[in-house]
Protein backbone atom coordinates (compact mmCIF):
# COMPACT_ATOMS: atom_id res chain seq x y z
CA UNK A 1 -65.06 -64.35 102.38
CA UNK A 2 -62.25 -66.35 101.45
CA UNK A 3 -62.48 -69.82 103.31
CA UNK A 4 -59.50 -72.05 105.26
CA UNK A 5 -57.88 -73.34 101.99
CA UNK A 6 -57.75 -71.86 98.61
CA UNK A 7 -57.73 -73.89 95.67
CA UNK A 8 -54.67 -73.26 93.30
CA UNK A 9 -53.92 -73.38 89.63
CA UNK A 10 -52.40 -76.84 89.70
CA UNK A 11 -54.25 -78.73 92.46
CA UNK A 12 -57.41 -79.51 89.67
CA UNK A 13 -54.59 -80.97 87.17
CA UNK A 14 -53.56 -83.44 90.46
CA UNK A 15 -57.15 -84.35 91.16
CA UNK A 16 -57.31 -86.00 87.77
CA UNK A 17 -54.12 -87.49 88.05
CA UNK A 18 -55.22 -89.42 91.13
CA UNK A 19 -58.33 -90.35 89.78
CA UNK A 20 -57.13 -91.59 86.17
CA UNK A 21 -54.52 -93.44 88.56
CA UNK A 22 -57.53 -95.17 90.18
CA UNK A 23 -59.35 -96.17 87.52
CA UNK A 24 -56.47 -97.93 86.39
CA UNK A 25 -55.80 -99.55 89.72
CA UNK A 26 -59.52 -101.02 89.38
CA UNK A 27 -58.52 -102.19 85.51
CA UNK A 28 -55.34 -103.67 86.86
CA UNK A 29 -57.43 -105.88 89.37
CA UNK A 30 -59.71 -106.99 86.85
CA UNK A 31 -57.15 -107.91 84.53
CA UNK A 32 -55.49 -110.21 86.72
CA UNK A 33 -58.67 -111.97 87.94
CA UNK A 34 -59.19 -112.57 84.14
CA UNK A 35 -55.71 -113.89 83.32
CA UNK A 36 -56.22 -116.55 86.17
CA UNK A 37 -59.43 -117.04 85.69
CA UNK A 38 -59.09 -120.99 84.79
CA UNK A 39 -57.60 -121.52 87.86
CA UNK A 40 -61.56 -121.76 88.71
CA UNK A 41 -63.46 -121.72 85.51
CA UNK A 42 -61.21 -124.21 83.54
CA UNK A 43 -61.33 -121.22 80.81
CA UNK A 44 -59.98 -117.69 80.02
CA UNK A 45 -61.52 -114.57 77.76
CA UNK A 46 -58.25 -113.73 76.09
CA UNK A 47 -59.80 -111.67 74.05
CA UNK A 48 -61.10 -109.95 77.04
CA UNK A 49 -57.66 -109.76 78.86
CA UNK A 50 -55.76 -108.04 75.59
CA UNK A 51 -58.44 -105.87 75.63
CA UNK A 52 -58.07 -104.71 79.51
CA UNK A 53 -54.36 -104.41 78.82
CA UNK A 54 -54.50 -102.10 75.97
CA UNK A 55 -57.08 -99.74 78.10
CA UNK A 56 -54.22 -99.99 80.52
CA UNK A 57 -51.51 -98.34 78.21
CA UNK A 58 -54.21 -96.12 76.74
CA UNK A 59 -54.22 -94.48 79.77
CA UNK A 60 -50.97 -94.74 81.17
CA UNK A 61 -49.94 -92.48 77.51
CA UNK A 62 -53.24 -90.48 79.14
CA UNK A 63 -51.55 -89.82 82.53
CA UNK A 64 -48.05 -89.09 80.88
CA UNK A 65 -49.61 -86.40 78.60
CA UNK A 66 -51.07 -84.80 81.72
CA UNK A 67 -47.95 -84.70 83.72
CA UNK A 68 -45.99 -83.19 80.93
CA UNK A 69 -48.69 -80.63 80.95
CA UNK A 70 -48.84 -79.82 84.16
CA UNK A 71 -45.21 -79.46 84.88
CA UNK A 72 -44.56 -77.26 81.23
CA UNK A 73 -47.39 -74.35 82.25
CA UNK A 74 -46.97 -74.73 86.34
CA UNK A 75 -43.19 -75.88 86.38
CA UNK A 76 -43.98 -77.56 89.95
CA UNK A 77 -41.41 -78.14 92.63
CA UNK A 78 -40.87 -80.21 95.82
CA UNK A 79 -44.16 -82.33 96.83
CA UNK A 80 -45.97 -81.16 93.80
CA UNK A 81 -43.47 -82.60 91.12
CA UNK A 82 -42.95 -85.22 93.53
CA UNK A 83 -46.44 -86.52 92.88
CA UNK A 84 -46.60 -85.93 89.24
CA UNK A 85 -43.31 -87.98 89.03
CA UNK A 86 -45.08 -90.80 91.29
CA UNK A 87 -48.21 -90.67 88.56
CA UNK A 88 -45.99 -91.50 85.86
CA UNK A 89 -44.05 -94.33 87.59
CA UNK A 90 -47.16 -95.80 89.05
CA UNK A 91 -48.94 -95.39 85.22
CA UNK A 92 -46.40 -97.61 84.14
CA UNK A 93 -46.33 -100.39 86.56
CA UNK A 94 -50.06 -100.77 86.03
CA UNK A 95 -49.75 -100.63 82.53
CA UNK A 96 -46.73 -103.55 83.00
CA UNK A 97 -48.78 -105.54 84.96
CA UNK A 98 -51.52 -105.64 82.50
CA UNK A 99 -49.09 -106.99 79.80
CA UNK A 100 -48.01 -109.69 81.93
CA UNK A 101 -51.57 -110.55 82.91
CA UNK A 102 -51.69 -110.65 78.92
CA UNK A 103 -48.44 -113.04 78.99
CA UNK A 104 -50.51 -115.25 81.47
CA UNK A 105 -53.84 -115.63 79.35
CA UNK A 106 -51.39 -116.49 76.25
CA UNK A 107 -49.32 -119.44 78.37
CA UNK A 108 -52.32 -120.69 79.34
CA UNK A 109 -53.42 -122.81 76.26
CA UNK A 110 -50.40 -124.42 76.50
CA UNK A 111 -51.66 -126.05 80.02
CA UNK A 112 -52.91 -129.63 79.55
CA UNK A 113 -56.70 -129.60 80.51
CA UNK A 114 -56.49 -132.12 83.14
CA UNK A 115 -54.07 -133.65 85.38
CA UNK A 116 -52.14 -130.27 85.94
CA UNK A 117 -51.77 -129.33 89.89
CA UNK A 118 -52.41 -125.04 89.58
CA UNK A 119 -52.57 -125.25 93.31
CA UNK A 120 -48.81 -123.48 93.66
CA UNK A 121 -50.28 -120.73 91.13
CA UNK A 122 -53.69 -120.32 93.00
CA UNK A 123 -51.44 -119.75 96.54
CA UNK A 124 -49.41 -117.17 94.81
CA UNK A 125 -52.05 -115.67 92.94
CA UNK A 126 -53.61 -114.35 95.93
CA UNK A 127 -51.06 -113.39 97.94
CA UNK A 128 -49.69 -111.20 94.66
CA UNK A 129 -53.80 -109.68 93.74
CA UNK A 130 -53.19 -108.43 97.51
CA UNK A 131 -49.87 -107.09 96.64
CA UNK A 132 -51.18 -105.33 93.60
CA UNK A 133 -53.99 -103.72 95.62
CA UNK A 134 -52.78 -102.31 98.57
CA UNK A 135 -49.68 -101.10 96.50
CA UNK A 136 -52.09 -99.28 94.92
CA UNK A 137 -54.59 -98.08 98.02
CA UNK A 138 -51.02 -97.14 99.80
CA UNK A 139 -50.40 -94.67 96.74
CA UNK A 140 -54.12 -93.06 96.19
CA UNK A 141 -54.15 -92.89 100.43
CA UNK A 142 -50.52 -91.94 101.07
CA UNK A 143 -50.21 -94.72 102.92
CA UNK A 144 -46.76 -95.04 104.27
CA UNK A 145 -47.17 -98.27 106.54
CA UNK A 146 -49.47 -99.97 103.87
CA UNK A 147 -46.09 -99.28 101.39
CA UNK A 148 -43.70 -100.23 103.31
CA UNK A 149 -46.26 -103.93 103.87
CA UNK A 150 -46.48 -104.36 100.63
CA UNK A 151 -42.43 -104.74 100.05
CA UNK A 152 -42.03 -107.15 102.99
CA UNK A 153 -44.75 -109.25 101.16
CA UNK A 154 -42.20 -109.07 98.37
CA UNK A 155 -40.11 -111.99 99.91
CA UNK A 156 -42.71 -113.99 100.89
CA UNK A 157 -43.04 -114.04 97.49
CA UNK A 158 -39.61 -114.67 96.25
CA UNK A 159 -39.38 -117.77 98.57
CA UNK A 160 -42.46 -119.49 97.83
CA UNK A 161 -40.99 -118.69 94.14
CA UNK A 162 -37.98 -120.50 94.50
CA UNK A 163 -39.84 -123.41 96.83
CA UNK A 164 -42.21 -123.75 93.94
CA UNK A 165 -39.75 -123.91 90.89
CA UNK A 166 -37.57 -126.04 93.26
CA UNK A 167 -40.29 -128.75 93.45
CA UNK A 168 -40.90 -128.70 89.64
CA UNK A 169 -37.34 -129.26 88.97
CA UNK A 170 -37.51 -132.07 91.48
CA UNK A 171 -41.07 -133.63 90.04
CA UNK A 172 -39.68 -132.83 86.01
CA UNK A 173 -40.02 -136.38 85.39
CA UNK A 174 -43.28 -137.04 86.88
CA UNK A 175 -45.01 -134.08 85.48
CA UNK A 176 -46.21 -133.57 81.86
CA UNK A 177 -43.98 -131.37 79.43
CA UNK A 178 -46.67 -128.64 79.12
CA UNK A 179 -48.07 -128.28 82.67
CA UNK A 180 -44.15 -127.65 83.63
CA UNK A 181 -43.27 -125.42 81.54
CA UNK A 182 -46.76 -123.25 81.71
CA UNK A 183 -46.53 -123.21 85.74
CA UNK A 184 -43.02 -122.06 85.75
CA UNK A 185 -43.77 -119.41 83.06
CA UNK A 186 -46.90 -118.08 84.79
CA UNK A 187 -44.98 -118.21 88.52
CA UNK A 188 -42.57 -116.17 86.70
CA UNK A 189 -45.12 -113.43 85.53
CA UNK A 190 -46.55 -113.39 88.97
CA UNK A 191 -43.01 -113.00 90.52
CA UNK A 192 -42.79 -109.70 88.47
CA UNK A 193 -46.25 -108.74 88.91
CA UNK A 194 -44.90 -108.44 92.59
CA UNK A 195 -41.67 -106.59 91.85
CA UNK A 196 -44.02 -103.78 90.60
CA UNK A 197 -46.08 -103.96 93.14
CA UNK A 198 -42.86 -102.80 95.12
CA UNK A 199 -42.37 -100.48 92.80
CA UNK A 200 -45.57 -98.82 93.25
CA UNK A 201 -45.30 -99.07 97.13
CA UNK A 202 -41.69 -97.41 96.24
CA UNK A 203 -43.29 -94.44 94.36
CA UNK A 204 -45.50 -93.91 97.05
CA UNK A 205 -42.59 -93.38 99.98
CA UNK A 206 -41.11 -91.29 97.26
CA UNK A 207 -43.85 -88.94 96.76
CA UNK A 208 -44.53 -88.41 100.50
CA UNK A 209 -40.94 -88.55 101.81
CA UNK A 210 -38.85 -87.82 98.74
CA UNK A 211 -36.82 -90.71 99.29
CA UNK A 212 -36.93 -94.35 98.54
């Protein structure tokens, strides 16, 4: 007897897209508690971080193969190629956001070992790891109230952004050459870091609503 739902063809290709799109959503978190891992630790595993980054575009090319497959032999419409669409987008931001956790580990030698204030970096840091995360539990849940949370985070972090870079242009002379120019770099990274976030959140209303 044939029960309540039937599987079809394409539903075991979207399974696997969903769950290659989590795995990298738990690579993506590790990465970034790597890249700002001296905020703690006074040291980073950059070797560690390139290597995270790299699985990251591994399988973003991994997710992108399986969407063009999917939509050549099942040429899917309306919520279907919606969600294959989303997979590909999302694949991408993940895979960005491991490069610029890559960007971080790679500014951070240039950070004078004491005397440098990180606490601006460790206050956006977290509010940006939370970003990344629940952008990425709203996608994997369909989560349209966590997505549309995770973009009004975004200009909480755009102001403390521009507070932050406003006090190191007002502090320039009191603060050494390196620390400056390291903070600002890595506040910069984290700024985008969130703008993908949203972008993520953004592919998630897609996919359920079909609009932005």
């Amino acid at each position: 007897m044939q029960g309540e739902y039937s599987r079809r063809p394409i539903d075991l290709g979207l399974v696997r897209l969903r769950n290659m799109i989590n795995d990298m959503s738990m690579v993506v978190g590790k990465v970034m508690k790597a890249s700002m891992e001296f905020i703690e630790s006074g040291k980073i595993d950059m070797d560690g971080v390139r290597r995270m980054s790299d699985e990251l575009l591994f399988m973003m090319e991994e997710v992108s193969e399986l969407a063009v497959q999917l939509i050549a032999r099942f040429q899917p419409v309306a919520t279907d190629l919606r969600e294959i669409k989303s997979a590909i987008q999302v694949s991408y931001d993940f895979s960005r956001i491991g490069r610029y956790a890559v960007n971080i580990s790679e500014t951070y030698p240039m950070m004078p070992k004491t005397g440098c204030n990180v606490k601006a970096l460790e206050e956006m840091f977290k509010i940006v790891l939370e970003m990344v995360n629940e952008a990425g539990e709203a996608y994997l849940g369909k989560d349209l109230e966590k997505a549309e949370e995770v973009k009004k985070r975004d200009d909480e972090v755009d102001a403390l952004y521009a507070e932050y870079i406003k006090q190191l242009i007002q502090k320039g002379g009191e603060i050494d050459a390196g620390c400056l120019l390291s903070i600002a770099l890595i506040l910069r990274y984290l700024e985008r870091i969130a703008d993908h976030a949203c972008y993520i959140a953004d592919a998630t209303i897609y996919m359920v609503k079909g609009r932005k």
